[in-house]
PDB file of N, CA and C in Angstrom:
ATOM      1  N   UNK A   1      11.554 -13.504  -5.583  1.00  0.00           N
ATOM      2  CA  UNK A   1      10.256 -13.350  -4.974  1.00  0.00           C
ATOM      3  C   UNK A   1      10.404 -12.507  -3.711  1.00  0.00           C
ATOM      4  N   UNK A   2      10.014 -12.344  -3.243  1.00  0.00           N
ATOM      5  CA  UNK A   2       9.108 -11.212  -2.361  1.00  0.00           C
ATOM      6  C   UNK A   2       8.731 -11.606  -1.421  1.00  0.00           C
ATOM      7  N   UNK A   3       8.964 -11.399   0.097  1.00  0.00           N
ATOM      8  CA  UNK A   3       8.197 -11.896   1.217  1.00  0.00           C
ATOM      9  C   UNK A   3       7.861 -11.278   2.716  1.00  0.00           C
ATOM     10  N   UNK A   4       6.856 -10.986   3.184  1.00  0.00           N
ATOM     11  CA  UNK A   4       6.610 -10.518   4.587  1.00  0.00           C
ATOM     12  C   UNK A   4       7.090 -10.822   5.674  1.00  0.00           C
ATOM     13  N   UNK A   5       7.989 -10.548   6.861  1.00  0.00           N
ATOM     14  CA  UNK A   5       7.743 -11.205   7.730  1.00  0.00           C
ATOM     15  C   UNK A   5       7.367 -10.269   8.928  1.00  0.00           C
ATOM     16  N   UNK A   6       6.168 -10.211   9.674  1.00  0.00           N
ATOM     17  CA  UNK A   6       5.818 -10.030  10.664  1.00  0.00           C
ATOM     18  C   UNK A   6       5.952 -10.409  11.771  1.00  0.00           C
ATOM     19  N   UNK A   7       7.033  -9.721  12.795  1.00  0.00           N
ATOM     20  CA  UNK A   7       6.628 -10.445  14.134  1.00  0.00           C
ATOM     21  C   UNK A   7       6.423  -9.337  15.044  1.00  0.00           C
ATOM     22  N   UNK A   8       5.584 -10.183  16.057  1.00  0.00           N
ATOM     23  CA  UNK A   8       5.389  -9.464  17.103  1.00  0.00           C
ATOM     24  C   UNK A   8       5.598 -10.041  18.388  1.00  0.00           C
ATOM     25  N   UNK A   9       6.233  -9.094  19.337  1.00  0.00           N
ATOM     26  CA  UNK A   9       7.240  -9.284  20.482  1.00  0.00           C
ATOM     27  C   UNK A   9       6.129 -10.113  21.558  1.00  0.00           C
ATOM     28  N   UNK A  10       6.514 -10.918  22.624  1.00  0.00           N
ATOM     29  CA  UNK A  10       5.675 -11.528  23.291  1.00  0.00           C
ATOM     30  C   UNK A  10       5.616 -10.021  24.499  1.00  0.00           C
ATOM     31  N   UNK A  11       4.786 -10.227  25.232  1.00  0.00           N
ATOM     32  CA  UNK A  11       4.239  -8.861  25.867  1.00  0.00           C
ATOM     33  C   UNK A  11       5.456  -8.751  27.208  1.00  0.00           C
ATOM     34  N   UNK A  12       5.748  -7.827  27.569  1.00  0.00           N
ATOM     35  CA  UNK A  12       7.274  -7.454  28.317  1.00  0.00           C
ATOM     36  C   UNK A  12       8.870  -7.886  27.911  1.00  0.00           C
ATOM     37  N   UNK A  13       8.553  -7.798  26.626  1.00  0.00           N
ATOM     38  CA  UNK A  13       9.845  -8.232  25.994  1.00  0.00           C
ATOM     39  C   UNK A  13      10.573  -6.866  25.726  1.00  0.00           C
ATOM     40  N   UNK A  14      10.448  -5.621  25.966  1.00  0.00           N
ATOM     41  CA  UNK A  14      11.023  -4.548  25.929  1.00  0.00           C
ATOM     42  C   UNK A  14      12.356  -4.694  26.456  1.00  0.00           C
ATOM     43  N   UNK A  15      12.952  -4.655  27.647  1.00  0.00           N
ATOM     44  CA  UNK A  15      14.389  -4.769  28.050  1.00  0.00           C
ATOM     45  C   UNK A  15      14.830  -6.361  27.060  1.00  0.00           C
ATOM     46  N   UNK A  16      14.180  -7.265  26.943  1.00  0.00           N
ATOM     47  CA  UNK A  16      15.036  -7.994  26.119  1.00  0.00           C
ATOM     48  C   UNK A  16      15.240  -7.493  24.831  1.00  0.00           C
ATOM     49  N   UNK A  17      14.359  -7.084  23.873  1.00  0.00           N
ATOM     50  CA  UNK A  17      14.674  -6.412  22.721  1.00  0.00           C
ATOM     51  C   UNK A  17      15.520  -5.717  23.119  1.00  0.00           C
ATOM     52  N   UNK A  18      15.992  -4.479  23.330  1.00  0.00           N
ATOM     53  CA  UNK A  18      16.895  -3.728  24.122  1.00  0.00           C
ATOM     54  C   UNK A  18      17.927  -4.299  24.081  1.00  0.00           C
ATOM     55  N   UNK A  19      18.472  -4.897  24.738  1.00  0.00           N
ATOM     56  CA  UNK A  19      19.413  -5.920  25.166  1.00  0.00           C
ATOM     57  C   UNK A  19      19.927  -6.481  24.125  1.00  0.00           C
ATOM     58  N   UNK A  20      19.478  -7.164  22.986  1.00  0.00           N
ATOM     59  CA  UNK A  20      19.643  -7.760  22.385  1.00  0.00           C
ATOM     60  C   UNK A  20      19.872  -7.038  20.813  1.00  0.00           C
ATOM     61  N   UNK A  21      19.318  -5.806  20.992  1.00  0.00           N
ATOM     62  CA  UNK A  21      18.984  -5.270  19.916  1.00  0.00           C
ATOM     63  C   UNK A  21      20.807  -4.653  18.707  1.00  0.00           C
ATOM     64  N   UNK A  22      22.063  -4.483  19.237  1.00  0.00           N
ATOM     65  CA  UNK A  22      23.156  -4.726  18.540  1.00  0.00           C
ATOM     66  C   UNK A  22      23.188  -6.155  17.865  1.00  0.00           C
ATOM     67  N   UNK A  23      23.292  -6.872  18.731  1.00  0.00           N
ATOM     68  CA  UNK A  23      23.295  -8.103  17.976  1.00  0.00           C
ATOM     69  C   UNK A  23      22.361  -8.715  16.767  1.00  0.00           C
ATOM     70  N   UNK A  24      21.038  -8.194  16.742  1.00  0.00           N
ATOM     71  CA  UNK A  24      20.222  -8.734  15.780  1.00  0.00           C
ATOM     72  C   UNK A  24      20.599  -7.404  14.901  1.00  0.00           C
ATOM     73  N   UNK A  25      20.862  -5.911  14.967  1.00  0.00           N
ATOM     74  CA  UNK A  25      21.124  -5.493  13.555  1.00  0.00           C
ATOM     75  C   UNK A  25      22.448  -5.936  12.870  1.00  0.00           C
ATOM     76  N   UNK A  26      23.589  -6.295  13.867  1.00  0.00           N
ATOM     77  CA  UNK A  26      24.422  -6.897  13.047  1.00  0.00           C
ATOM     78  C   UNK A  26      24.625  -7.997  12.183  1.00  0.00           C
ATOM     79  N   UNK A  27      23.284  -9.027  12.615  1.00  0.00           N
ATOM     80  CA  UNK A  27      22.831 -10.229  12.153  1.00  0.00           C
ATOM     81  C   UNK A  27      22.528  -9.678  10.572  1.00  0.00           C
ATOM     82  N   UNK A  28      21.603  -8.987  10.497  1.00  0.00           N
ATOM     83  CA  UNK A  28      21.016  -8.087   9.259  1.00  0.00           C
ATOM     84  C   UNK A  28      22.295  -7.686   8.714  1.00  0.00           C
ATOM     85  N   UNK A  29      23.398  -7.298   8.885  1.00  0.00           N
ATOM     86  CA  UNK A  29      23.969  -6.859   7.755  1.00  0.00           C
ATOM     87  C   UNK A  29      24.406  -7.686   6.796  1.00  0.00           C
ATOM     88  N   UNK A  30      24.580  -8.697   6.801  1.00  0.00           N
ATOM     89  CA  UNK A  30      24.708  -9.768   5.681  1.00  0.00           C
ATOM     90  C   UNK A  30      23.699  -9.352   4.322  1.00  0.00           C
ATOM     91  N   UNK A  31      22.265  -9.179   5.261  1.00  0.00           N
ATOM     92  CA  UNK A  31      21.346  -9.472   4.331  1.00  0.00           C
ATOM     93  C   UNK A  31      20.902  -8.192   3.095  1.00  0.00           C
ATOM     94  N   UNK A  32      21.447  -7.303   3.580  1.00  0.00           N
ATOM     95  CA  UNK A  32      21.407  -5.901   3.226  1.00  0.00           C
ATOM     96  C   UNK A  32      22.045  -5.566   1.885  1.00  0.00           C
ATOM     97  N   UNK A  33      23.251  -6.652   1.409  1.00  0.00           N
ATOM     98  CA  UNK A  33      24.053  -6.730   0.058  1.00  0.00           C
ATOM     99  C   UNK A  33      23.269  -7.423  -0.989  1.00  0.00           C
ATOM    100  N   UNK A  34      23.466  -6.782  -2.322  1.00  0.00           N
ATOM    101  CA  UNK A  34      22.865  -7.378  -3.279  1.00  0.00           C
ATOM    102  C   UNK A  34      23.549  -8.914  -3.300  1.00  0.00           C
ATOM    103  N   UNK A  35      23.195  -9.791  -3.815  1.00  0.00           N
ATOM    104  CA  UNK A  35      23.579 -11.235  -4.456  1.00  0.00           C
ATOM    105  C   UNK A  35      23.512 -11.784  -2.707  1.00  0.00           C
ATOM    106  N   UNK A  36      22.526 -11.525  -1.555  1.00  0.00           N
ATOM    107  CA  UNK A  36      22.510 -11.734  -0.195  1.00  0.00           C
ATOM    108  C   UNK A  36      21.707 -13.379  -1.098  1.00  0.00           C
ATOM    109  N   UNK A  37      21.906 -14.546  -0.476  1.00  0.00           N
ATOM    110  CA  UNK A  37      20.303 -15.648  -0.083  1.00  0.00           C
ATOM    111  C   UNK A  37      19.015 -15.012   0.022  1.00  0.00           C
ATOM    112  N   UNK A  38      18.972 -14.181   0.776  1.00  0.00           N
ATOM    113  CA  UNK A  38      17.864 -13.886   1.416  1.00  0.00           C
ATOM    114  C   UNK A  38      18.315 -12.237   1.726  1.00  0.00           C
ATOM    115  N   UNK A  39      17.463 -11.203   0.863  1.00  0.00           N
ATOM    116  CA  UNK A  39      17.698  -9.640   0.758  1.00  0.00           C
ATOM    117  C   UNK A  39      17.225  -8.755   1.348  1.00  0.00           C
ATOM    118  N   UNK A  40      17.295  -7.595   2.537  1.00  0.00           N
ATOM    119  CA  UNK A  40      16.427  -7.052   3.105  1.00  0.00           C
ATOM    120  C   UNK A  40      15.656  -5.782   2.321  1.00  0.00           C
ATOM    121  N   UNK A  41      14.941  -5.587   1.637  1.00  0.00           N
ATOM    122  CA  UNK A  41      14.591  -4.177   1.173  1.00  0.00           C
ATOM    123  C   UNK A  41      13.895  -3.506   2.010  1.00  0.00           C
ATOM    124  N   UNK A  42      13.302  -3.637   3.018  1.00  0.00           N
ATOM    125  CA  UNK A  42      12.967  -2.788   3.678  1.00  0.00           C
ATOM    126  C   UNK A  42      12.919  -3.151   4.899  1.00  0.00           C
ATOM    127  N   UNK A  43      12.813  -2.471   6.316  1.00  0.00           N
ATOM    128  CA  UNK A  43      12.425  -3.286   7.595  1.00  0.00           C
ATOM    129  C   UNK A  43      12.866  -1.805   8.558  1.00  0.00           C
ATOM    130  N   UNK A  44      12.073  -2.441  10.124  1.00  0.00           N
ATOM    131  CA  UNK A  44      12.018  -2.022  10.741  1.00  0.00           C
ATOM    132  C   UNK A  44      11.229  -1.574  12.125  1.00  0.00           C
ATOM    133  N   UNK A  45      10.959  -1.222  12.998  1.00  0.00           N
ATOM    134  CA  UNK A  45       9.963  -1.831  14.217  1.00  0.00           C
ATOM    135  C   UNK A  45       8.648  -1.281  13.904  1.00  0.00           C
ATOM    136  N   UNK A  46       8.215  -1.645  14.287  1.00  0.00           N
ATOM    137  CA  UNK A  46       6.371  -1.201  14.340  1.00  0.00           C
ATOM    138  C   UNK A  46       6.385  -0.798  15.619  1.00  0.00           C
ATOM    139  N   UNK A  47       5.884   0.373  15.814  1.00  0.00           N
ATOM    140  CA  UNK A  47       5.398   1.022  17.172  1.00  0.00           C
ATOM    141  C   UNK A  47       3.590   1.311  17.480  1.00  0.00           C
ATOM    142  N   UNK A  48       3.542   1.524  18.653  1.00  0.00           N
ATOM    143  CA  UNK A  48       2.465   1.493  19.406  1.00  0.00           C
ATOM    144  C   UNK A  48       1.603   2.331  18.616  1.00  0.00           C
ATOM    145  N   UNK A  49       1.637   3.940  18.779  1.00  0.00           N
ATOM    146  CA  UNK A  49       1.038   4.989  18.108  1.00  0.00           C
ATOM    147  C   UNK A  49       1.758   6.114  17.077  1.00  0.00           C
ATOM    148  N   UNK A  50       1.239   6.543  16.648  1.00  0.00           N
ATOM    149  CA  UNK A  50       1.713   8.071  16.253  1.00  0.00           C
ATOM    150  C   UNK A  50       2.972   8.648  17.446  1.00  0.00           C
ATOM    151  N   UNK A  51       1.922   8.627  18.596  1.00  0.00           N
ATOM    152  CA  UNK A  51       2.691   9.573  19.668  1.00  0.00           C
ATOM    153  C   UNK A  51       3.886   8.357  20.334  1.00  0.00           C
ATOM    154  N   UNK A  52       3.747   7.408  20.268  1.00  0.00           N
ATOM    155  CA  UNK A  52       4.329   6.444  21.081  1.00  0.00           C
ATOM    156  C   UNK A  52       5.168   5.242  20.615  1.00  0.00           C
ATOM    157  N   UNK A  53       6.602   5.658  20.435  1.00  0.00           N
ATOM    158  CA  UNK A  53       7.516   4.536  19.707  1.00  0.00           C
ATOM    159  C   UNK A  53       8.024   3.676  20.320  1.00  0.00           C
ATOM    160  N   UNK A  54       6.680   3.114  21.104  1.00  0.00           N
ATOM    161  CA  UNK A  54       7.720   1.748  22.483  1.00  0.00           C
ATOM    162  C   UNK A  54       7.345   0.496  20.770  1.00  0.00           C
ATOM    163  N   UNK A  55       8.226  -0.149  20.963  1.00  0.00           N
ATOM    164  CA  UNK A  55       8.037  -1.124  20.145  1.00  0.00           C
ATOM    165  C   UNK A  55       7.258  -2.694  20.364  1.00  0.00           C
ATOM    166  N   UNK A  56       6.507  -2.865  19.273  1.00  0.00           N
ATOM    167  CA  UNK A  56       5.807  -3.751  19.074  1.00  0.00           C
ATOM    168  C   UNK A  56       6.004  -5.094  18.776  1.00  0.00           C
ATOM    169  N   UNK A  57       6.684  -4.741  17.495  1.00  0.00           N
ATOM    170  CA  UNK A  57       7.688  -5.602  16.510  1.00  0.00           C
ATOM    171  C   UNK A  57       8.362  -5.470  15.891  1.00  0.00           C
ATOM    172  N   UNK A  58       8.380  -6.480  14.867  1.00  0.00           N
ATOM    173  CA  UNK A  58       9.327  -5.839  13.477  1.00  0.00           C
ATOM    174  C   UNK A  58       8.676  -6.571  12.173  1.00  0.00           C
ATOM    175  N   UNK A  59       9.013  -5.721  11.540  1.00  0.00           N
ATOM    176  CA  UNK A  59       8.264  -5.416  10.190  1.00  0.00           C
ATOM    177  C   UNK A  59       9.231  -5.926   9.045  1.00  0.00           C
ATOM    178  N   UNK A  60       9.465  -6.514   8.106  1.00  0.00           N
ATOM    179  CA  UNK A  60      10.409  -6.273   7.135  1.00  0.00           C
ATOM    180  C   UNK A  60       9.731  -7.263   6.024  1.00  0.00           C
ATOM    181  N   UNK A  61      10.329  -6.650   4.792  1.00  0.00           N
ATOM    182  CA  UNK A  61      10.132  -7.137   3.256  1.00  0.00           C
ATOM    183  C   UNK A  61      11.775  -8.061   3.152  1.00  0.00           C
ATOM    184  N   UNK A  62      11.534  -8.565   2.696  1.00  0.00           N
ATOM    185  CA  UNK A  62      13.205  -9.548   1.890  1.00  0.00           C
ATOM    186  C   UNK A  62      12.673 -10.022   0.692  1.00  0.00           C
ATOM    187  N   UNK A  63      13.935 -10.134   0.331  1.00  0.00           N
ATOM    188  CA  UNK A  63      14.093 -11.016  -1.416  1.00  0.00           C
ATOM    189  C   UNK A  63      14.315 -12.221  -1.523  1.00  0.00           C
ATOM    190  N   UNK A  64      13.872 -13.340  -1.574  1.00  0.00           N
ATOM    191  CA  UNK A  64      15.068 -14.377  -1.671  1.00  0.00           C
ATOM    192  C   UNK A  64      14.486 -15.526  -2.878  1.00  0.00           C
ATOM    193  N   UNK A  65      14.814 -16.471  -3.127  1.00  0.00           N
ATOM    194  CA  UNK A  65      14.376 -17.623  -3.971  1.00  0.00           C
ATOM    195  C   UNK A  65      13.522 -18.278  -3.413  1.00  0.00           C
ATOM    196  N   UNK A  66      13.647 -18.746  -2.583  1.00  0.00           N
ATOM    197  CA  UNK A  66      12.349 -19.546  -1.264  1.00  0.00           C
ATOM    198  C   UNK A  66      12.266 -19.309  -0.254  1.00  0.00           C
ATOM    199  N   UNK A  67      10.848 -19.561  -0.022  1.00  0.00           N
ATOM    200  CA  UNK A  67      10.315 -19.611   1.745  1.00  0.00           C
ATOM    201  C   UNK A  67      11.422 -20.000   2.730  1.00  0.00           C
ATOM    202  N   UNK A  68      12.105 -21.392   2.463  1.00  0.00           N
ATOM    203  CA  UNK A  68      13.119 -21.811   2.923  1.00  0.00           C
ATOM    204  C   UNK A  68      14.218 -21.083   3.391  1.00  0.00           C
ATOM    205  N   UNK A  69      14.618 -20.476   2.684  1.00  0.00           N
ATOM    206  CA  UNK A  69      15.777 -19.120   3.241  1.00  0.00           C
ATOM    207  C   UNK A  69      14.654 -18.278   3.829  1.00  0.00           C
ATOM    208  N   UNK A  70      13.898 -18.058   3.660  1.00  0.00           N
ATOM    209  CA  UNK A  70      13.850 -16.705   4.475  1.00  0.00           C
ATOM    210  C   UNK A  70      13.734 -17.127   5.891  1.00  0.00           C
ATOM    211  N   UNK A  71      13.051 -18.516   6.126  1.00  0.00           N
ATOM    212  CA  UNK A  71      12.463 -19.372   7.281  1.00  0.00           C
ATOM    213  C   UNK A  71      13.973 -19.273   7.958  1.00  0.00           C
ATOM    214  N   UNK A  72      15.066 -19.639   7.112  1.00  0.00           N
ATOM    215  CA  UNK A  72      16.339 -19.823   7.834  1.00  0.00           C
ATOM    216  C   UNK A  72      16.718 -18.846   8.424  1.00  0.00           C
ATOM    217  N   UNK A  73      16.894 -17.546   7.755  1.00  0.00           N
ATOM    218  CA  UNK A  73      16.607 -16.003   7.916  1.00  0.00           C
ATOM    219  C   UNK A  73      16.437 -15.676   9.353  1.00  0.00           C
ATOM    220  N   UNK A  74      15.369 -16.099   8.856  1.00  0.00           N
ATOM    221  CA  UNK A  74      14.211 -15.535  10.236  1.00  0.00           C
ATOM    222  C   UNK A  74      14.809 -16.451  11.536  1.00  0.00           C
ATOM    223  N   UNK A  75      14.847 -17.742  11.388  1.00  0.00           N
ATOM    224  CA  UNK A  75      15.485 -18.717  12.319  1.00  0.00           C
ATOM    225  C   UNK A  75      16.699 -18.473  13.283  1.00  0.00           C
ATOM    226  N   UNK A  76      17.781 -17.634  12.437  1.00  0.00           N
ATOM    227  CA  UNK A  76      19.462 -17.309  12.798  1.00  0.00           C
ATOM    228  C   UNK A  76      18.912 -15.836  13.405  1.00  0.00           C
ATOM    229  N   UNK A  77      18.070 -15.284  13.185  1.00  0.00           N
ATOM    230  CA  UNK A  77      17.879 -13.601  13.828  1.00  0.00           C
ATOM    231  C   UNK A  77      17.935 -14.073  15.435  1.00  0.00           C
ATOM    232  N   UNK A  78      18.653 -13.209  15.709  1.00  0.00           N
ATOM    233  CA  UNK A  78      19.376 -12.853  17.397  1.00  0.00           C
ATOM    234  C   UNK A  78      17.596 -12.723  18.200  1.00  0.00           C
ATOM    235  N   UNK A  79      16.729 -11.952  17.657  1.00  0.00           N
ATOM    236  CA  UNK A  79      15.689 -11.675  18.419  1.00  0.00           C
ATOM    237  C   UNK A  79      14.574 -13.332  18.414  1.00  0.00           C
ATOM    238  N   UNK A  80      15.181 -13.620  17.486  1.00  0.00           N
ATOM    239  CA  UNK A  80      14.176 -15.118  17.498  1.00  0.00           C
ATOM    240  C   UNK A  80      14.700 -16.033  18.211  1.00  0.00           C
ATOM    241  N   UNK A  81      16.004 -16.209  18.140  1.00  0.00           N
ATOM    242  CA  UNK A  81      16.933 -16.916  18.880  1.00  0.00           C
ATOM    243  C   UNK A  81      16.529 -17.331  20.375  1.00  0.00           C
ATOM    244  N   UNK A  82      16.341 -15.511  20.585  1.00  0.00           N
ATOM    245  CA  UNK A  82      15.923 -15.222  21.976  1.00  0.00           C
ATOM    246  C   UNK A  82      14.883 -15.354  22.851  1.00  0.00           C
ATOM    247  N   UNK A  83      14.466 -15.768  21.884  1.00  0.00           N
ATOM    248  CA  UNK A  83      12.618 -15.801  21.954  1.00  0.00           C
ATOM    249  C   UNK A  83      11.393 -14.450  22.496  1.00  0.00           C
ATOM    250  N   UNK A  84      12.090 -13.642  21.645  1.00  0.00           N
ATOM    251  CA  UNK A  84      11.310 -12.248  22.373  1.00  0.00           C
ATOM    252  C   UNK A  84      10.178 -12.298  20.957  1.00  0.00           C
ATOM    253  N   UNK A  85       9.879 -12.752  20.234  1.00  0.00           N
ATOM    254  CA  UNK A  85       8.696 -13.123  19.424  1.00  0.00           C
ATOM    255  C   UNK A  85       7.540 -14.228  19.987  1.00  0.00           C
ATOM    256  N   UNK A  86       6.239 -13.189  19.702  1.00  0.00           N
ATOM    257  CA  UNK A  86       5.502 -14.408  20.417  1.00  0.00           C
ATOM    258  C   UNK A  86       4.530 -14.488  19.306  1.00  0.00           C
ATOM    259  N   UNK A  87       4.429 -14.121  18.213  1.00  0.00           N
ATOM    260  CA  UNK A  87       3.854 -14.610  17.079  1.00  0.00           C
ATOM    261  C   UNK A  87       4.159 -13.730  15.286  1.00  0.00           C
ATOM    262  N   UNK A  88       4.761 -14.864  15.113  1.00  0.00           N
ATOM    263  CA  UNK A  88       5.367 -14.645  13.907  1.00  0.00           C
ATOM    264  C   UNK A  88       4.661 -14.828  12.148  1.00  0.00           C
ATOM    265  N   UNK A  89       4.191 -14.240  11.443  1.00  0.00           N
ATOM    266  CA  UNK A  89       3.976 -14.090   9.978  1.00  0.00           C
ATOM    267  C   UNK A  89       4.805 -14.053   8.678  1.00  0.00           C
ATOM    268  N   UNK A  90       5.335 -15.122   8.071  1.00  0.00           N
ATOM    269  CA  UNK A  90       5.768 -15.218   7.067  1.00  0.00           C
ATOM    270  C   UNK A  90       5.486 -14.955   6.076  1.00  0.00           C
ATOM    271  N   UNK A  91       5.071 -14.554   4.996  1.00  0.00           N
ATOM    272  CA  UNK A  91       4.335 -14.575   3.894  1.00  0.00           C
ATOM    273  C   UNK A  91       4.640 -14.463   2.403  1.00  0.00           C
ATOM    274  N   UNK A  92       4.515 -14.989   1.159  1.00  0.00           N
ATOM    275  CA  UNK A  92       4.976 -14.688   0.214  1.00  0.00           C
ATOM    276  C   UNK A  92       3.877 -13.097  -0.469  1.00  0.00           C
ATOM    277  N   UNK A  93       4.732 -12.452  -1.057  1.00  0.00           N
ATOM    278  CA  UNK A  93       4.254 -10.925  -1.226  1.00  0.00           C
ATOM    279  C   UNK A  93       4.095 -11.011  -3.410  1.00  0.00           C
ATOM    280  N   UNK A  94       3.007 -10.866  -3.815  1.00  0.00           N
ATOM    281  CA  UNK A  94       3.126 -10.735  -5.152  1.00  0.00           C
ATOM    282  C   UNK A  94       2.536  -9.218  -4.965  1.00  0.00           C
ATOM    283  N   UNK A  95       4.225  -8.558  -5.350  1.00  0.00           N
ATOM    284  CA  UNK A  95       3.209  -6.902  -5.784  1.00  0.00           C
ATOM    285  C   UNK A  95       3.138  -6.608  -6.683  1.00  0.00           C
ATOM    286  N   UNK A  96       2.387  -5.715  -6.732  1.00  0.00           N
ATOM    287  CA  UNK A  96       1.814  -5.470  -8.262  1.00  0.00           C
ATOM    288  C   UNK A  96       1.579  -4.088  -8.455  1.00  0.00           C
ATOM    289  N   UNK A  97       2.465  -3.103  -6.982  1.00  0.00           N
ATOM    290  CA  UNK A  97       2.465  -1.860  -7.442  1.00  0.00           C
ATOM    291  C   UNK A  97       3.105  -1.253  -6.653  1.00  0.00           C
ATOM    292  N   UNK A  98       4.176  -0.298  -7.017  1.00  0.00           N
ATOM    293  CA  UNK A  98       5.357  -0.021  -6.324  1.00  0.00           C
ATOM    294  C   UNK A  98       6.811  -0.555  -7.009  1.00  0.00           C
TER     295      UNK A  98
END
């Protein structure tokens, strides 16, 4: 299955993302291998505008068997850890095109 997770940074969390930001992509590389728990197929920050790539959040699709892993997922990420999320979206994804 298929799942969303949306978060978005609590407001002046820029130098902490920053800061933190080696550690949570290295967190991700686990998830990046086929036969992962929990699979990343896509991800990456959401920015402000067109013109303007201060970051917002982060964006990403995963694979996994249950909500449960991904919740765990999401739980062990360095940026959540940290608490530079100030509201987070989980979601299960049925696509149906692509």
């Amino acid at each position: 299955m298929f799942y969303v997770r949306s978060c978005f940074d609590k407001p002046g969390m820029g130098d902490a993302r920053n800061h933190f930001r080696a550690s949570h992509r290295e967190y991700l590389k686990a998830f990046l291998e086929e036969g992962a728990e929990v699979r990343i197929v896509m991800a990456g920050p959401m920015c402000v505008s067109d013109s303007d790539d201060t970051n917002l959040g982060s964006f990403m699709i995963v694979e996994s068997s249950s909500m449960a892993h991904v919740e765990a997922f999401h739980n062990g990420d360095p940026f959540t850890v940290q608490g530079i999320f100030g509201r987070v979206e989980i979601v299960r994804w049925d696509r149906h095109i692509g």
